[in-house]
N, C-alpha and C. Protein backbone atom coordinates (compact mmCIF):
# COMPACT_ATOMS: atom_id res chain seq x y z
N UNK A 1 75.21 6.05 33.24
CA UNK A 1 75.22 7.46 33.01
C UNK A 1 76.65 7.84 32.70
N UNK A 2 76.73 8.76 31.78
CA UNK A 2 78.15 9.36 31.28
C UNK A 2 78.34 10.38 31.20
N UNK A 3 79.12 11.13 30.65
CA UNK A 3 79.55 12.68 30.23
C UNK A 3 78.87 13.37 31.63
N UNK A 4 79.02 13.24 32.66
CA UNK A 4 78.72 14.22 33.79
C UNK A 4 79.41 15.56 33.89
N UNK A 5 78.89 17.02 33.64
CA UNK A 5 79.63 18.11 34.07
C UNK A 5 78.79 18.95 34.64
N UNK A 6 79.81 19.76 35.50
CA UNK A 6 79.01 21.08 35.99
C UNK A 6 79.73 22.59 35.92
N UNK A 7 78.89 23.46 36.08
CA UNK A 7 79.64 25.01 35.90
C UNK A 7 79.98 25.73 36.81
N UNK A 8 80.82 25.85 37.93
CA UNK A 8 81.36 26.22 38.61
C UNK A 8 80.88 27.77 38.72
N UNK A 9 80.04 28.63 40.01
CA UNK A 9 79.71 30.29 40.01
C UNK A 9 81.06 30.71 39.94
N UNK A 10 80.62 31.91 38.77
CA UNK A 10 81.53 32.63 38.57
C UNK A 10 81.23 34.35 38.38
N UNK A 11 81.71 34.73 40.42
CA UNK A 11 80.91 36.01 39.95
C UNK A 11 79.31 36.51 39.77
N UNK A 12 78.75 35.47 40.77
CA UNK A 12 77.30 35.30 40.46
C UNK A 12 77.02 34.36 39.67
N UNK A 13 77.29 34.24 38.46
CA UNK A 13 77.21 33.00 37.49
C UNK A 13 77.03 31.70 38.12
N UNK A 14 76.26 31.05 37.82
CA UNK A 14 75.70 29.63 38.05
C UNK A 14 77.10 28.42 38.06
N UNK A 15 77.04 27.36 38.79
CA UNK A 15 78.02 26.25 38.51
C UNK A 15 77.54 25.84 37.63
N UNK A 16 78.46 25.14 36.46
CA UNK A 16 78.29 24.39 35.36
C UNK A 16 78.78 22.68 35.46
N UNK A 17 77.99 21.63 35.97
CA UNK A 17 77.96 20.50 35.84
C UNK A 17 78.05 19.95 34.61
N UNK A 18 79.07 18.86 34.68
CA UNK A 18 78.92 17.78 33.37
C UNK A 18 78.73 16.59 34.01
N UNK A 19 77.94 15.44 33.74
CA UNK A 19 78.15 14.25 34.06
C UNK A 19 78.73 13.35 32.72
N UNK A 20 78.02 14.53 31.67
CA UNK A 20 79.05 13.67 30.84
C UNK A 20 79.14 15.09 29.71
N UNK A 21 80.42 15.67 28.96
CA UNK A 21 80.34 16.67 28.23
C UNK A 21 79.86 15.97 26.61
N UNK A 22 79.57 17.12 26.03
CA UNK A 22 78.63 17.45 25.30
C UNK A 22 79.35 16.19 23.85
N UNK A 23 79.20 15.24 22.96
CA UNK A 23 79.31 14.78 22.06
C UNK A 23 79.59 14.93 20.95
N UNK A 24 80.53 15.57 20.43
CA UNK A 24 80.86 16.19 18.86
C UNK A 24 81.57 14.60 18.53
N UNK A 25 81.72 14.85 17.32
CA UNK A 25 82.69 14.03 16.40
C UNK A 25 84.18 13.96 16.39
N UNK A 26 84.49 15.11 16.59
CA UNK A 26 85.87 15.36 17.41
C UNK A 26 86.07 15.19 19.29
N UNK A 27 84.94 14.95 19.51
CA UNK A 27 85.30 14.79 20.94
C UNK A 27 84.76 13.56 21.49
N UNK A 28 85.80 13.33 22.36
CA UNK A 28 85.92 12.07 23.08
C UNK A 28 84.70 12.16 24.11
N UNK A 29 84.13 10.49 25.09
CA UNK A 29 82.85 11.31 25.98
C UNK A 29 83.66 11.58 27.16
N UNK A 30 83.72 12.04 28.43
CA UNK A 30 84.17 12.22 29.27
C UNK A 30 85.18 13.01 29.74
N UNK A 31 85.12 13.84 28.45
CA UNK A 31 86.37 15.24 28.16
C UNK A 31 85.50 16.89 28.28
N UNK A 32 86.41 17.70 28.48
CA UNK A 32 85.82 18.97 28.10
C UNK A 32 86.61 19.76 27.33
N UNK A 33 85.82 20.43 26.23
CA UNK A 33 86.88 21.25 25.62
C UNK A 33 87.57 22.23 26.40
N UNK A 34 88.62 22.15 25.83
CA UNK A 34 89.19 23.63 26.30
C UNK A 34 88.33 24.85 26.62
N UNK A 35 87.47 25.04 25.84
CA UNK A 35 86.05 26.49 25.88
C UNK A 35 85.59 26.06 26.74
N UNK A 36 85.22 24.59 27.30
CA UNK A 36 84.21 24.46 28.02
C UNK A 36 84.92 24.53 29.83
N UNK A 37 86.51 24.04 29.89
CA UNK A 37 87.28 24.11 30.37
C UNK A 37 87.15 25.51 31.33
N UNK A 38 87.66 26.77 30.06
CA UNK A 38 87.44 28.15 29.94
C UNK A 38 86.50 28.86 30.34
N UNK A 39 85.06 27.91 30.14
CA UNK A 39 83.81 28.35 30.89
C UNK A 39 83.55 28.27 32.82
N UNK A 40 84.20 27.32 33.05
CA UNK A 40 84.12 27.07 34.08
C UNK A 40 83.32 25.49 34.55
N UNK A 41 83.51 24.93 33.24
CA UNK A 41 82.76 23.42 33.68
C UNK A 41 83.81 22.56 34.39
N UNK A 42 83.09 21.55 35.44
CA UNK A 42 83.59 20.62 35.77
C UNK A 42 83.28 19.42 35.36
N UNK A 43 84.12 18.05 35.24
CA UNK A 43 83.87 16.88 34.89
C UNK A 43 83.66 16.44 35.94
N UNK A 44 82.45 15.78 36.06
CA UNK A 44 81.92 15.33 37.40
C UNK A 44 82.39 13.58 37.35
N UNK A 45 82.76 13.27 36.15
CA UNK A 45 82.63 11.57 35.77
C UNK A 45 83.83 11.68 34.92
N UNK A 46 84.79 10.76 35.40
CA UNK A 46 86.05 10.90 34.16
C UNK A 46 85.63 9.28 33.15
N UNK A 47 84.81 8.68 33.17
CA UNK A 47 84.77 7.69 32.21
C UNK A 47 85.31 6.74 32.88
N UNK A 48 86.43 7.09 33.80
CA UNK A 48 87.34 5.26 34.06
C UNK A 48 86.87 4.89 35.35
N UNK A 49 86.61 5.67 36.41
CA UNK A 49 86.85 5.32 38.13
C UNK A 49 85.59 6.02 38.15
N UNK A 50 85.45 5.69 39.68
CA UNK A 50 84.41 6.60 40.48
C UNK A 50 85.08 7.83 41.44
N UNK A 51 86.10 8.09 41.15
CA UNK A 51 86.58 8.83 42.11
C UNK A 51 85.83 10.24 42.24
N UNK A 52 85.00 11.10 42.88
CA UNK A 52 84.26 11.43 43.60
C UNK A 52 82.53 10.77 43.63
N UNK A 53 82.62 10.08 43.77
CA UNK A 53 81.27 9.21 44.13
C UNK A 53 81.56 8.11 45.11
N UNK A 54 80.24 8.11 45.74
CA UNK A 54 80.18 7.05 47.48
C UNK A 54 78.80 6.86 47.18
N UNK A 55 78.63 5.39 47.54
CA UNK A 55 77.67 4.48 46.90
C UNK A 55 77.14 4.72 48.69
N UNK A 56 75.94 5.04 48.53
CA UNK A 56 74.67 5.15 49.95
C UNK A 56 74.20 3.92 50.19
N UNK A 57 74.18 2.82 49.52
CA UNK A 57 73.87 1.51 49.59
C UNK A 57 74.33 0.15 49.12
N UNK A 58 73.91 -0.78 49.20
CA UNK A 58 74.83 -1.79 48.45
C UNK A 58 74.17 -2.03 47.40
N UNK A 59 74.72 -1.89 45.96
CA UNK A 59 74.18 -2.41 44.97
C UNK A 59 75.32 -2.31 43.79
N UNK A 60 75.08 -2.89 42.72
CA UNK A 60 76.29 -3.45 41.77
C UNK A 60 76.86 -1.89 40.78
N UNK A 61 77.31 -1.30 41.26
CA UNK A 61 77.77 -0.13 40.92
C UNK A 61 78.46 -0.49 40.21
N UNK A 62 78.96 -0.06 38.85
CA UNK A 62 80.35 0.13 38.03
C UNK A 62 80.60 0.43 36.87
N UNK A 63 81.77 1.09 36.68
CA UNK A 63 82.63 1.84 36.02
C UNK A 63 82.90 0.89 34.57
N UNK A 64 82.02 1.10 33.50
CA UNK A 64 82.81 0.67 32.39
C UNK A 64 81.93 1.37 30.51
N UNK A 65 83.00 1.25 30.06
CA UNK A 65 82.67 1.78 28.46
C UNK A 65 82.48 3.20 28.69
N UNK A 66 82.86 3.94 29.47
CA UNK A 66 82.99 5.06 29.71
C UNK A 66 81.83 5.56 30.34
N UNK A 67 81.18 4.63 31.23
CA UNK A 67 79.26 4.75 31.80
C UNK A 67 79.67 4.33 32.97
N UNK A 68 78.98 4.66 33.94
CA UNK A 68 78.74 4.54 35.57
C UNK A 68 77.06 3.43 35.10
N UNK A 69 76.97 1.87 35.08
CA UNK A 69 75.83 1.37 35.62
C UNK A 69 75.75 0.64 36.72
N UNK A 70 74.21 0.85 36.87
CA UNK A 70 73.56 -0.34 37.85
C UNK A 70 72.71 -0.73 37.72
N UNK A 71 72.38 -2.39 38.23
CA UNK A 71 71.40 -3.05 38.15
C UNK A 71 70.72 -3.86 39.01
N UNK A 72 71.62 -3.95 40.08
CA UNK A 72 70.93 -4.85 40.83
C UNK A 72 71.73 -4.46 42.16
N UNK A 73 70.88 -4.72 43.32
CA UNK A 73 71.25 -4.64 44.96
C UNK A 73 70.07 -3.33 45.06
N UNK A 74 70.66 -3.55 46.29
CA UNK A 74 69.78 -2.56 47.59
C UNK A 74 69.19 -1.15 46.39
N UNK A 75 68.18 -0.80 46.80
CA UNK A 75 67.54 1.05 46.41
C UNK A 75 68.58 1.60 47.11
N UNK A 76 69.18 2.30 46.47
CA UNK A 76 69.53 3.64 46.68
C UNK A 76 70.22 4.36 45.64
N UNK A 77 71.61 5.45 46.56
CA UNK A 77 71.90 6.57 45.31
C UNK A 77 73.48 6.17 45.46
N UNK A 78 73.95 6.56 44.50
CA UNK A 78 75.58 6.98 44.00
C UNK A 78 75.65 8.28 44.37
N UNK A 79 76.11 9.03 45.21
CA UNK A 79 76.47 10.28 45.40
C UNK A 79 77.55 10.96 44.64
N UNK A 80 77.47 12.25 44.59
CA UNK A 80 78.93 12.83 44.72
C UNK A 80 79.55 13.63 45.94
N UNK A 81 80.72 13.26 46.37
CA UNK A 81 81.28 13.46 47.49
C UNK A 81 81.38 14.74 47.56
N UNK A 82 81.29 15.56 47.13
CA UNK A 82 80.84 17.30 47.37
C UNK A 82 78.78 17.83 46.77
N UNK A 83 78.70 18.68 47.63
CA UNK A 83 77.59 19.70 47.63
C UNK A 83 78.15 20.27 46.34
N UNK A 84 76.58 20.55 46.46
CA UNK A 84 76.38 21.84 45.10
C UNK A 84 75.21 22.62 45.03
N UNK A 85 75.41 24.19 44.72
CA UNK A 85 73.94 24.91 45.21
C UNK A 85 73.43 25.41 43.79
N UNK A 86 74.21 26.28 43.23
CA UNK A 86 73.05 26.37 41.95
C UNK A 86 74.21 26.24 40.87
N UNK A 87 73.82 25.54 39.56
CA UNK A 87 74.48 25.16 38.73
C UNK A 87 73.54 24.92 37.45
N UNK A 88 74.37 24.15 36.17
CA UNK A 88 73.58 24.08 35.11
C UNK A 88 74.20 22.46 35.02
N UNK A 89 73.70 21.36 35.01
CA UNK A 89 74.37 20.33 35.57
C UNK A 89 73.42 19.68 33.56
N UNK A 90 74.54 18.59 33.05
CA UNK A 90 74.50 18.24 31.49
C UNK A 90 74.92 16.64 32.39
N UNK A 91 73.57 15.33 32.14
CA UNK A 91 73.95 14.38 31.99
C UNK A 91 73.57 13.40 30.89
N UNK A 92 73.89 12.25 30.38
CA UNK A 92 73.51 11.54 29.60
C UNK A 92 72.99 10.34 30.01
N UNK A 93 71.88 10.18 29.87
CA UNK A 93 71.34 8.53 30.41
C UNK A 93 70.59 7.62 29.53
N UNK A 94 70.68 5.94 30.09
CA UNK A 94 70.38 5.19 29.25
C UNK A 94 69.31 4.13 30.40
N UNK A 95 68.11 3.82 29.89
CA UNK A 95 67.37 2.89 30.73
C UNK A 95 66.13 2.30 29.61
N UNK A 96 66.06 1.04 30.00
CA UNK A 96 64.76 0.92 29.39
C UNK A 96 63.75 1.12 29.62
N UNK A 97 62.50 0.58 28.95
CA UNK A 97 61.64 1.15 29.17
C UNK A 97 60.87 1.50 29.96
N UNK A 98 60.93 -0.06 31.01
CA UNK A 98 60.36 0.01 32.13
C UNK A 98 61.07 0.03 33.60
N UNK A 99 62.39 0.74 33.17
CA UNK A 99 63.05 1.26 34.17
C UNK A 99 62.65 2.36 35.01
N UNK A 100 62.56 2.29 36.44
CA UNK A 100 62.24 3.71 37.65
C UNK A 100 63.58 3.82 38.00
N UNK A 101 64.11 5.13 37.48
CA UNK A 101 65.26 5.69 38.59
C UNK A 101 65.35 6.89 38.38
N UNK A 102 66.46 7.77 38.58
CA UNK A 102 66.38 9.07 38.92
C UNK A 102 67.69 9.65 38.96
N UNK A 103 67.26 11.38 39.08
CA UNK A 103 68.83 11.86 39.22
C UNK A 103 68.11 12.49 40.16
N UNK A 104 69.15 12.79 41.57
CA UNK A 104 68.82 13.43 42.33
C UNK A 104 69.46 14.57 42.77
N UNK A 105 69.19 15.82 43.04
CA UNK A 105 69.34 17.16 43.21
C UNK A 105 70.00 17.64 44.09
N UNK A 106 70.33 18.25 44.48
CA UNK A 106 70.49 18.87 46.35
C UNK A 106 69.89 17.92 47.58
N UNK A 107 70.30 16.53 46.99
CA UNK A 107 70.23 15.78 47.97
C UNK A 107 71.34 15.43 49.13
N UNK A 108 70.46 14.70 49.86
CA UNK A 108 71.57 13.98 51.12
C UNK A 108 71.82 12.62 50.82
N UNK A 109 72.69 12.09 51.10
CA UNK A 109 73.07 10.81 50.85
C UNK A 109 72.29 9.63 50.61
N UNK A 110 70.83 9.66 51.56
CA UNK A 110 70.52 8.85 51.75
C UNK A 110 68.55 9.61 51.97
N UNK A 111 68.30 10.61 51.42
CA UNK A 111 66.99 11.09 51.43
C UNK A 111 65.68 10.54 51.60
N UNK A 112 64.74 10.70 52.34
CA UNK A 112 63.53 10.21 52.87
C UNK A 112 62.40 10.21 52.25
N UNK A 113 62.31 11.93 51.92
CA UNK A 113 60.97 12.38 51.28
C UNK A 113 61.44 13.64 50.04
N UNK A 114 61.14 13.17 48.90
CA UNK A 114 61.43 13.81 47.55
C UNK A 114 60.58 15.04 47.88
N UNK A 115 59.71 15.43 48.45
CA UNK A 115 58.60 16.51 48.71
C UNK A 115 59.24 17.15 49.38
N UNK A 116 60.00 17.10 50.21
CA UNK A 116 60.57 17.69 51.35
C UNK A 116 62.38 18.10 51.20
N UNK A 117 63.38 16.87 50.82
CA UNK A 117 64.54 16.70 51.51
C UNK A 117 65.49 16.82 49.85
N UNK A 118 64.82 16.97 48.84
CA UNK A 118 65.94 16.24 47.74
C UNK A 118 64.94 17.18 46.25
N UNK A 119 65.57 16.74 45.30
CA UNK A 119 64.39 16.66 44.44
C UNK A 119 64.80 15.88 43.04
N UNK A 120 63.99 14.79 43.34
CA UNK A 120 64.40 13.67 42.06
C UNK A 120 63.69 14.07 40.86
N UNK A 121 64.33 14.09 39.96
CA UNK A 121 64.26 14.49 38.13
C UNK A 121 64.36 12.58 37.97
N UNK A 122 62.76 12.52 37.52
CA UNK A 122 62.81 10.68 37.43
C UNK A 122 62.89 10.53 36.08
N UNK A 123 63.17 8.96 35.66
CA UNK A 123 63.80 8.30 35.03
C UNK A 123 62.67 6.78 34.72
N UNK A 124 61.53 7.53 34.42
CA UNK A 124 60.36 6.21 34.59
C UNK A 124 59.71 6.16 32.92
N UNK A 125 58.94 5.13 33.38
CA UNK A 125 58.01 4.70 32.27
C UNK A 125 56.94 6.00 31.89
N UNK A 126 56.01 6.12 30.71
CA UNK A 126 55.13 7.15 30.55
C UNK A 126 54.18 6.74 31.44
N UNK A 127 53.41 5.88 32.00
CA UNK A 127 52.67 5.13 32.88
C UNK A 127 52.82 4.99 34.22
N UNK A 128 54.07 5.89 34.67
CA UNK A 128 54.50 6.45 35.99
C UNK A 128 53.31 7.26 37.03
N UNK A 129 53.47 7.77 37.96
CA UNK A 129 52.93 9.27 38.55
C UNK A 129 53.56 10.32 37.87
N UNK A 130 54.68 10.08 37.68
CA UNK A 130 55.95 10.68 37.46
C UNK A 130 56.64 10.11 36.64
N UNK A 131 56.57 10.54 35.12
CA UNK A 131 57.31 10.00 34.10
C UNK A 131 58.03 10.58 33.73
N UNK A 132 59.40 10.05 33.23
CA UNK A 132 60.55 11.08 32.66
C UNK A 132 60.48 12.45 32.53
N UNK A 133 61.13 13.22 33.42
CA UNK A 133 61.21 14.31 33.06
C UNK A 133 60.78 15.26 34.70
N UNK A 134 59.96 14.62 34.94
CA UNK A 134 59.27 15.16 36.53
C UNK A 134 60.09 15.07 37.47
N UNK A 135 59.64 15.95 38.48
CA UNK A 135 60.12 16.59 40.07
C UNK A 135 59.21 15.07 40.77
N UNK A 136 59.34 14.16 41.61
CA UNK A 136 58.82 13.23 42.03
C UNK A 136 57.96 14.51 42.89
N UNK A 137 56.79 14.00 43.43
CA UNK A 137 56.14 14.85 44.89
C UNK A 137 56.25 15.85 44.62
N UNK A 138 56.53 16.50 43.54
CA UNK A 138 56.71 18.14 43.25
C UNK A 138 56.00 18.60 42.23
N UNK A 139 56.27 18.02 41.20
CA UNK A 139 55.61 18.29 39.34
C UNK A 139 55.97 17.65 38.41
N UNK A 140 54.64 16.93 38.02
CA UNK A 140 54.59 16.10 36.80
C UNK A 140 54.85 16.92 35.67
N UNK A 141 55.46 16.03 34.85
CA UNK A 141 55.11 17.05 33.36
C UNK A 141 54.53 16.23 32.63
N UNK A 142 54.29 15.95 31.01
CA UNK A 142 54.05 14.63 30.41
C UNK A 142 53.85 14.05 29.84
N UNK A 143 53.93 13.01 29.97
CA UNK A 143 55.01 11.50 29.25
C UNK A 143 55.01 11.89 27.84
N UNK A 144 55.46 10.72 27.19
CA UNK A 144 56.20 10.68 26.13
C UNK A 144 57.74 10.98 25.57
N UNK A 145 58.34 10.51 26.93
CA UNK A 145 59.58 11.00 26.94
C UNK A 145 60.61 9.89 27.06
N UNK A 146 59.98 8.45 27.33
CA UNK A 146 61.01 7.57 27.47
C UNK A 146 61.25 6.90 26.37
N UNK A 147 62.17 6.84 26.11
CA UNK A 147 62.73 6.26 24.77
C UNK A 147 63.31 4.88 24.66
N UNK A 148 64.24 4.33 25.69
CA UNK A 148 64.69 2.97 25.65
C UNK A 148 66.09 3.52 25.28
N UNK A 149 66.63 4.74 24.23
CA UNK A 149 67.76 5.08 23.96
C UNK A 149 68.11 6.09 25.43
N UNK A 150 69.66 6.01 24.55
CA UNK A 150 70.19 7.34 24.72
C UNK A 150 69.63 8.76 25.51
N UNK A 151 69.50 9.35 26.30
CA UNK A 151 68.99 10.71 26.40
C UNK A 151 69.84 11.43 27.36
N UNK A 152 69.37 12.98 26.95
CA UNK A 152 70.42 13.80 27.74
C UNK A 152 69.27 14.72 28.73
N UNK A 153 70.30 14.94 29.94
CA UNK A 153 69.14 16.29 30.69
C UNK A 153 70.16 17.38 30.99
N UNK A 154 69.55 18.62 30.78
CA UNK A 154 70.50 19.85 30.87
C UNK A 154 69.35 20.40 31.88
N UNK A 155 70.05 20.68 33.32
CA UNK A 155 69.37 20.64 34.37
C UNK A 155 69.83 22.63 34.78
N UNK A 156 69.62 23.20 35.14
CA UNK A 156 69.45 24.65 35.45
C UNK A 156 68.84 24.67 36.71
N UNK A 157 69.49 24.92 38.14
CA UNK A 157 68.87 25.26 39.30
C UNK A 157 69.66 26.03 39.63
N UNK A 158 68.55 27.36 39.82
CA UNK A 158 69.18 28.64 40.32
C UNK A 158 68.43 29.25 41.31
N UNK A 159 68.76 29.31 42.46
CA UNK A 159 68.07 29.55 43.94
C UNK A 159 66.88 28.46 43.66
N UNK A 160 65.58 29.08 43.63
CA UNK A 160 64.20 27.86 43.87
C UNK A 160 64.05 27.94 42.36
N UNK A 161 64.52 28.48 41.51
CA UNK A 161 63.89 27.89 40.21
C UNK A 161 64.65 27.00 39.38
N UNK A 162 64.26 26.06 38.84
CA UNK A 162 64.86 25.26 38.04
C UNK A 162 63.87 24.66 36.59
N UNK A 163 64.96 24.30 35.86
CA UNK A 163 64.33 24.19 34.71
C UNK A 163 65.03 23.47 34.08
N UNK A 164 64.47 22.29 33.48
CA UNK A 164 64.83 20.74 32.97
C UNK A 164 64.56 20.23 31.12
N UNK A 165 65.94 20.21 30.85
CA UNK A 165 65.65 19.80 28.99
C UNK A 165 65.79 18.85 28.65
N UNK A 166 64.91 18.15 28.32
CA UNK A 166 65.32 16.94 27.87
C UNK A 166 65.52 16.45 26.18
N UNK A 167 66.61 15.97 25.76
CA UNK A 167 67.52 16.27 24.56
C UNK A 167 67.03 17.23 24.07
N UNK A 168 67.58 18.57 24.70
CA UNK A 168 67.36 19.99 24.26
C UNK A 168 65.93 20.55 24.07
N UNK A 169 65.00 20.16 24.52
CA UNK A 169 63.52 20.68 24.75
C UNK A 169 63.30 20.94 25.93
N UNK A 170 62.50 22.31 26.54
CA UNK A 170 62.04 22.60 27.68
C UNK A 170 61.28 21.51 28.39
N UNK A 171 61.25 20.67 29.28
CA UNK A 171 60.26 19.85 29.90
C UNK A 171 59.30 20.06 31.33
N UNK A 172 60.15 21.03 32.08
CA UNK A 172 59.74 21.33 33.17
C UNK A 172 60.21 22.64 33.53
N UNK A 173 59.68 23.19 34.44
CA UNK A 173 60.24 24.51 34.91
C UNK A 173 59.24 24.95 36.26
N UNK A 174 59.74 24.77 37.16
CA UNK A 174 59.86 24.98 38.56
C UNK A 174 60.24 25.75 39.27
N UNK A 175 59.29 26.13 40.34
CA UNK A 175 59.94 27.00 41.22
C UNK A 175 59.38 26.63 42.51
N UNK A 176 60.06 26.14 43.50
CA UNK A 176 59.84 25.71 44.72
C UNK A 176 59.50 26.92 45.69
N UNK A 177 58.09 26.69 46.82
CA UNK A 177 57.82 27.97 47.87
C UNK A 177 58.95 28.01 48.73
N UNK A 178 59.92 26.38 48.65
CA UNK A 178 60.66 26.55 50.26
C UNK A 178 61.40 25.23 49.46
N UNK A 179 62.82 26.21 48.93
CA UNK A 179 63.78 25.76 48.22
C UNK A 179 64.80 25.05 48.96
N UNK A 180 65.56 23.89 48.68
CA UNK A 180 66.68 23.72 49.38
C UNK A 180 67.81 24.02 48.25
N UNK A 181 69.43 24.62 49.42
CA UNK A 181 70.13 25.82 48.61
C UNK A 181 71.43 24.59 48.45
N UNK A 182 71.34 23.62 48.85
CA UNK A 182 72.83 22.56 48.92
C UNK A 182 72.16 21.47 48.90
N UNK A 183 73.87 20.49 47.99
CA UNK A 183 72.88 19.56 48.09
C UNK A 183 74.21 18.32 46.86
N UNK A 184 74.02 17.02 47.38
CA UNK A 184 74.87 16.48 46.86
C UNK A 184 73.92 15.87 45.34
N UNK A 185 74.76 15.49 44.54
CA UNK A 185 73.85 15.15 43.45
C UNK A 185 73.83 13.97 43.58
N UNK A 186 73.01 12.91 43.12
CA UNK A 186 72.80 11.25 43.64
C UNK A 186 72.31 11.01 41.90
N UNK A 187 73.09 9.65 41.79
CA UNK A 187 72.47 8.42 40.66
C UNK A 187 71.68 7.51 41.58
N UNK A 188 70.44 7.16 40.96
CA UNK A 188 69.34 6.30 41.61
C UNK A 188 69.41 4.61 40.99
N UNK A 189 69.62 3.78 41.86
CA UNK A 189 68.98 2.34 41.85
C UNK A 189 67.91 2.00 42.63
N UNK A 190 66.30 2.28 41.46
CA UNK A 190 65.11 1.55 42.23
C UNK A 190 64.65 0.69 41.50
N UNK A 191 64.22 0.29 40.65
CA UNK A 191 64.09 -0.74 39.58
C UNK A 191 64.41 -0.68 38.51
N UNK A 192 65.06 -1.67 37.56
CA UNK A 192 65.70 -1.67 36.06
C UNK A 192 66.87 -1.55 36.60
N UNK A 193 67.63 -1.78 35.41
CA UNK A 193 68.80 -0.96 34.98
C UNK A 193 69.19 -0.06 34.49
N UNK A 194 70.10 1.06 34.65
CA UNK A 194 70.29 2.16 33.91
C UNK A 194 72.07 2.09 34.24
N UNK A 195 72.27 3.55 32.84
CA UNK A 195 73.64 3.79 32.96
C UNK A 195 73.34 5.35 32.75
């Protein structure tokens, strides 16, 4: 996973996440423009290090070509070492086809029950419960969304509603009875590889 950012509230205004900023021809991945700078985004992923991320488990985490992958060791998540409550969070991901993993939400380090404690935006096959694009234990949407390439999610959680694009199409839109308001964001290792 690359280009991570987010949008910092401003004034009411939502945080703006990058995990990875947005791709022009003039721009480098793991940068923000100045405007975007100006907006209030943060770079959640600088391309070289992990420096705010803490690995919840053991598995082959690492930093290269300007991508955070993994492939192998223990299930679990890559955190980021700070909370976050409502934001518009932009990442870029790569898995094949028959890769299961996930980005996870207002999670805890180390989360139990996706129904309850977190809420994973998965990263699966169309042949899933839960194929690309879905709330695990929460809401399917569906399939036809995994590609084997490239893809981006522009994620929007604001109090209990949230709403999920995948390379710029509406995919989901949610609103939880009994929202959680914090919450660290997690990269998932459960089967495959992804970046």
């Amino acid at each position: 996973m690359h280009d991570l950012s987010i949008l910092r509230p401003l004034a009411g205004a939502l945080l703006l996440l990058t995990a990875c900023a947005t791709l022009n021809a003039a721009e480098q991945p793991n940068t923000l423009t100045e405007k975007e700078i100006a907006d209030g985004w943060i770079l959640l992923f600088d391309g070289k290090t992990d420096f705010g991320w803490k690995a919840a488990s053991q598995a082959d985490w690492k930093v290269a070509d300007g991508a955070i992958s993994v492939s192998d060791g223990e299930k679990g998540l890559l955190c980021t070492t700070s909370e976050f409550g409502d934001y518009v969070l932009k990442v870029d991901f790569h898995a094949e086809k028959s890769t299961n993993s996930g980005i996870f939400l207002r999670t805890a380090a180390q989360p139990t029950n996706p129904a309850e404690d977190c809420y994973e935006l998965n990263i699966a096959p169309d042949g899933n419960p839960f194929p690309t694009g879905s709330f695990v234990a929460r809401k399917k949407t569906e399939g036809g969304h995994t590609s084997g390439e490239w893809q981006s999610y522009e994620v929007q959680a604001e109090g209990a509603h949230f709403t999920i694009k995948l390379d710029g199409k509406l995919v989901l839109d949610y609103v939880d009875p009994k929202p959680l308001r914090r919450g660290r964001i997690g990269l998932q290792l459960n089967s495959g590889p992804v970046s």
